[in-house]
Protein backbone atom coordinates (compact mmCIF):
# COMPACT_ATOMS: atom_id res chain seq x y z
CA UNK A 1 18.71 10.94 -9.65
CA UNK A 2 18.95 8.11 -7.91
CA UNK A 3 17.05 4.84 -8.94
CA UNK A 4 15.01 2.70 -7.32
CA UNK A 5 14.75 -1.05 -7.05
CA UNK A 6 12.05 -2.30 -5.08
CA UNK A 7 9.47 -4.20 -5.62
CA UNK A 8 5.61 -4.53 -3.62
CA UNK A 9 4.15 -7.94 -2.42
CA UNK A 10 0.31 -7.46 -1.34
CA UNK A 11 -2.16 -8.64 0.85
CA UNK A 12 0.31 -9.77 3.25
CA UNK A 13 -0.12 -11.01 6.77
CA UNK A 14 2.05 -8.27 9.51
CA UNK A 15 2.07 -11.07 11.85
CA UNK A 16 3.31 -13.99 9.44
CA UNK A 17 5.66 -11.62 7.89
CA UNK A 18 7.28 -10.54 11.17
CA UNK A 19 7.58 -13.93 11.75
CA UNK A 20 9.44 -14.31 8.54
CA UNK A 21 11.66 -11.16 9.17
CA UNK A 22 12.55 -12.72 12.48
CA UNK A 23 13.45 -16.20 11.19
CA UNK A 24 15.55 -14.52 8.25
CA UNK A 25 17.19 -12.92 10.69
CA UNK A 26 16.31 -9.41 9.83
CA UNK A 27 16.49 -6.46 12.47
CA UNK A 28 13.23 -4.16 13.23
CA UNK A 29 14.93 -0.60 12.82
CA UNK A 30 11.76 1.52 13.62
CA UNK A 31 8.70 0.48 14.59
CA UNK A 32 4.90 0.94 13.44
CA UNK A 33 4.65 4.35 13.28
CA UNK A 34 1.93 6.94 11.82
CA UNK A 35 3.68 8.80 8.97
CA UNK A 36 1.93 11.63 6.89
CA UNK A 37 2.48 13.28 3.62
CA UNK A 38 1.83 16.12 0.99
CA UNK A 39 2.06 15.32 -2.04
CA UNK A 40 2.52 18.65 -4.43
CA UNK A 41 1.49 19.08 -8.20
CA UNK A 42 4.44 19.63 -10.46
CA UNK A 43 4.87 23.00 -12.30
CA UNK A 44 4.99 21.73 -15.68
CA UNK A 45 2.80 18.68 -15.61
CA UNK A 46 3.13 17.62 -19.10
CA UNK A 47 6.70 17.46 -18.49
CA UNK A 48 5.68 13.91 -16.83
CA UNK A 49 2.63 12.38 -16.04
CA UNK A 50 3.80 10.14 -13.40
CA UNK A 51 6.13 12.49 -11.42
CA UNK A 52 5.35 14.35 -8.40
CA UNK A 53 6.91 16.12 -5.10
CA UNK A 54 6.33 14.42 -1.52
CA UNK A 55 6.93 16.03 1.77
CA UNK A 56 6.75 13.35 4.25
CA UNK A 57 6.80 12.74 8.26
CA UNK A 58 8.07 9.30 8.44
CA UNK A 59 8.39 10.23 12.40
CA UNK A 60 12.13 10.07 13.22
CA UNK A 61 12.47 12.36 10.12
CA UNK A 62 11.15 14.89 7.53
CA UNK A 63 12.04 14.26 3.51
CA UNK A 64 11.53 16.09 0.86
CA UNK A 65 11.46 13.83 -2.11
CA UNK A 66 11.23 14.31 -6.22
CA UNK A 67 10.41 10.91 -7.30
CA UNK A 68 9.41 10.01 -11.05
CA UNK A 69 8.25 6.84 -12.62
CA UNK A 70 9.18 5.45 -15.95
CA UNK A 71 7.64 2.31 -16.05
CA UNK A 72 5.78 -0.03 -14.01
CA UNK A 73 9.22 -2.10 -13.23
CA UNK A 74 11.80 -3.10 -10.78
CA UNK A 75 13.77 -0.06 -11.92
CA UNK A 76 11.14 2.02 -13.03
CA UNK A 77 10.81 4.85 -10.18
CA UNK A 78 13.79 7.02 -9.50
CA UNK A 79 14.27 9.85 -6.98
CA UNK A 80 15.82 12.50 -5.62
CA UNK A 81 15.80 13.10 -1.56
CA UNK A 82 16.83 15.09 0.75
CA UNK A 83 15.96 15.53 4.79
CA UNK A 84 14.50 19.05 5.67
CA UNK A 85 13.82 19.88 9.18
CA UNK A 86 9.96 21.08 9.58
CA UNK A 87 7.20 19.24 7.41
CA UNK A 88 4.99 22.49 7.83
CA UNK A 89 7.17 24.85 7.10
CA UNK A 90 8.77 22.77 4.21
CA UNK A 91 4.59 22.53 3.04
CA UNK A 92 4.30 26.01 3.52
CA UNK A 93 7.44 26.56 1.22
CA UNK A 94 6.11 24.84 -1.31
CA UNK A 95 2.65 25.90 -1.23
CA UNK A 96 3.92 29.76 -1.72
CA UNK A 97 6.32 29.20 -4.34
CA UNK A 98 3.41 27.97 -6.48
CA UNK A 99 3.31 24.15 -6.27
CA UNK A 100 -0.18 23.06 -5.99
CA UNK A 101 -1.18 20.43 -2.94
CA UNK A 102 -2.44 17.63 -4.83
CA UNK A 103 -3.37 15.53 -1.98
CA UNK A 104 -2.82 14.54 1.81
CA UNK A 105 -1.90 10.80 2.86
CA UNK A 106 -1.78 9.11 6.01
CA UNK A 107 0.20 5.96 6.40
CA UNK A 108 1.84 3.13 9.18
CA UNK A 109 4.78 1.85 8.46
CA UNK A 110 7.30 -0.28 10.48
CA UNK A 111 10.66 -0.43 8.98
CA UNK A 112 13.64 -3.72 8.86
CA UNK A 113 17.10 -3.89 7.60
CA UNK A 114 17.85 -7.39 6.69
CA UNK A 115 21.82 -7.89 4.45
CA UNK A 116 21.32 -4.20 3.34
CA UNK A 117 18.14 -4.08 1.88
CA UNK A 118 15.28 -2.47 3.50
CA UNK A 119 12.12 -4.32 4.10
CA UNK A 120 8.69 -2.39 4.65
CA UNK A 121 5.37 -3.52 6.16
CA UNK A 122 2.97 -0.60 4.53
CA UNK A 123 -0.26 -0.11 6.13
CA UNK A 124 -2.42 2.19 4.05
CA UNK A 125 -5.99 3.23 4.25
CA UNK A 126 -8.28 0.61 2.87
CA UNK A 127 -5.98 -1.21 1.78
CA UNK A 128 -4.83 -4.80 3.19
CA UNK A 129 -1.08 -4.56 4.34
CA UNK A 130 1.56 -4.65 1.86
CA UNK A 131 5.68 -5.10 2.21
CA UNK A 132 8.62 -3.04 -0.29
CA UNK A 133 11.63 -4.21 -0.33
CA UNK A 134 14.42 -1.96 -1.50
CA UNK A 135 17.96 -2.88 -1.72
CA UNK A 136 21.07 -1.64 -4.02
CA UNK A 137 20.86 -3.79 -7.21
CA UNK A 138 18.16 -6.17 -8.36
CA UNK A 139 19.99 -9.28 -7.18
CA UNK A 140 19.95 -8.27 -3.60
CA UNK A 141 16.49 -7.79 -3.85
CA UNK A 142 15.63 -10.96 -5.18
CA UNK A 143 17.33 -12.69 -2.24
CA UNK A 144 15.83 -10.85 -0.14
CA UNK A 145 12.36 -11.73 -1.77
CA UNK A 146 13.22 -15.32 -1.62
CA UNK A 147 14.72 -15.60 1.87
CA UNK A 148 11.12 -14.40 2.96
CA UNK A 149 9.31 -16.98 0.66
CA UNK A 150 7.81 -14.33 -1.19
CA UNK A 151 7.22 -15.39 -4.67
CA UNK A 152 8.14 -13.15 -7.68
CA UNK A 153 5.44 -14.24 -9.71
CA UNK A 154 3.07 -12.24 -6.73
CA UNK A 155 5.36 -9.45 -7.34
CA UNK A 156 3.97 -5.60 -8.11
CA UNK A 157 5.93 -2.73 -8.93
CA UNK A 158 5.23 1.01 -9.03
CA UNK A 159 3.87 3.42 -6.84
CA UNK A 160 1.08 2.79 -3.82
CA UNK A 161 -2.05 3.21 -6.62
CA UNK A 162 -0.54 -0.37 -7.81
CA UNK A 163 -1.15 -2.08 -4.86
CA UNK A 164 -4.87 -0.04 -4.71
CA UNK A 165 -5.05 -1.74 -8.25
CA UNK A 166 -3.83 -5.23 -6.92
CA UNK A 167 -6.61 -4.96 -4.38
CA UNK A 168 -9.34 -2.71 -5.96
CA UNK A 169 -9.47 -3.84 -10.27
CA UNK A 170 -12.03 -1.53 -10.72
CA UNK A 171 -9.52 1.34 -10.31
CA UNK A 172 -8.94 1.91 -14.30
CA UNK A 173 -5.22 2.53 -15.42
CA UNK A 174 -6.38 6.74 -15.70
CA UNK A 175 -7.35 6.37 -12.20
CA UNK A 176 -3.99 7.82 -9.18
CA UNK A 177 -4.82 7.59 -6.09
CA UNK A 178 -2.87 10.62 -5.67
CA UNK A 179 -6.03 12.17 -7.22
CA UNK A 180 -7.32 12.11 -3.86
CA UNK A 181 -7.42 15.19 -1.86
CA UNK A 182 -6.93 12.85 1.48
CA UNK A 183 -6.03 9.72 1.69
CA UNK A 184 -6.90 9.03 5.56
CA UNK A 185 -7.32 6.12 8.09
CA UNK A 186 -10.53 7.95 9.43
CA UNK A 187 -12.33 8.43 6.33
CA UNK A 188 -14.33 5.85 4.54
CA UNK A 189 -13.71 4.12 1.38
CA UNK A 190 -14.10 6.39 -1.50
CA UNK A 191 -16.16 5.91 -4.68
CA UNK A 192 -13.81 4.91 -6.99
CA UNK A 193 -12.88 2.34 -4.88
CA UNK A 194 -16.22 0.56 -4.70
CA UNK A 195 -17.16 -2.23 -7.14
């Protein structure tokens, strides 16, 4: 499997950081675009508590993704991807081999390139935007972090539930968002996220 290096900064400004992008000299490669996922129960759960299986529309294209983390770290998720051509079907697939849905998510997400590492503004329900920043190794990321003035000490790794937990501290460390059965711009903040 492949690992991942990428690391969240939260609470971010979409205007300010396009602004940043630009002036970096970064490229917008797609857009703000709705993208949707289903996110599937493993077989063997026990196997590992913070792994699951993700179908996702990210609108020019449908992936079907394993993706596992080990730690809360720049290197701490890894994955394992690969394109499939229909999101329902692929669901469908899924559903009647056994997997359990564990929940549905609706996300924006406008996507730059900048010295080949991809930059992310996130826009998640009820949550204040967020950027990733993926590259090959840690030290591109870094630059890539700094070019945009984004300090490290504001950094947040992990899944989307950390930057819930950046925003919401009330969501305990036994709390996923994935525990959600939708996760949707048109439905209103859920309990656990209310102080």
């Amino acid at each position: 499997m492949k690992t991942e290096i990428e690391v969240k900064f939260c609470k971010v400004d979409i205007d300010d950081t396009r602004a940043r992008l630009q002036k970096a000299g970064a490229n917008c490669v797609q857009p703000m675009r709705l993208m949707r996922r289903q996110v599937f129960h493993l077989v063997d759960p026990d196997k590992n508590d913070y792994a699951y299986l993700r179908v996702r529309d990210e609108g020019d294209k449908t992936t079907m993704t394993y993706k596992q983390f080990a730690d809360q770290s720049l290197h701490g998720a890894s994955e394992a991807e690969v394109v499939v051509s229909d999101f329902a079907t692929t669901c469908e697939i899924l559903l009647q081999s056994g997997l359990q849905l564990k929940s549905y998510q609706e996300t924006k997400r406008e996507t730059w390139q900048i010295d080949g590492v991809e930059v992310v503004i996130d826009l998640w329900p009820w949550l204040e935007p967020f950027i990733e920043i993926e590259g090959p190794n840690e030290d591109a990321v870094l630059q890539v972090a700094s070019k945009l003035n984004f300090a490290w000490d504001d950094a947040v790794f992990g899944g989307a539930t950390e930057a819930y937990r950046a925003s919401y501290p009330n969501l305990t460390k036994d709390m996923v968002m994935d525990d959600l059965a939708e996760i949707r711009f048109d439905l209103p903040l859920p309990d656990r996220l209310k102080a």
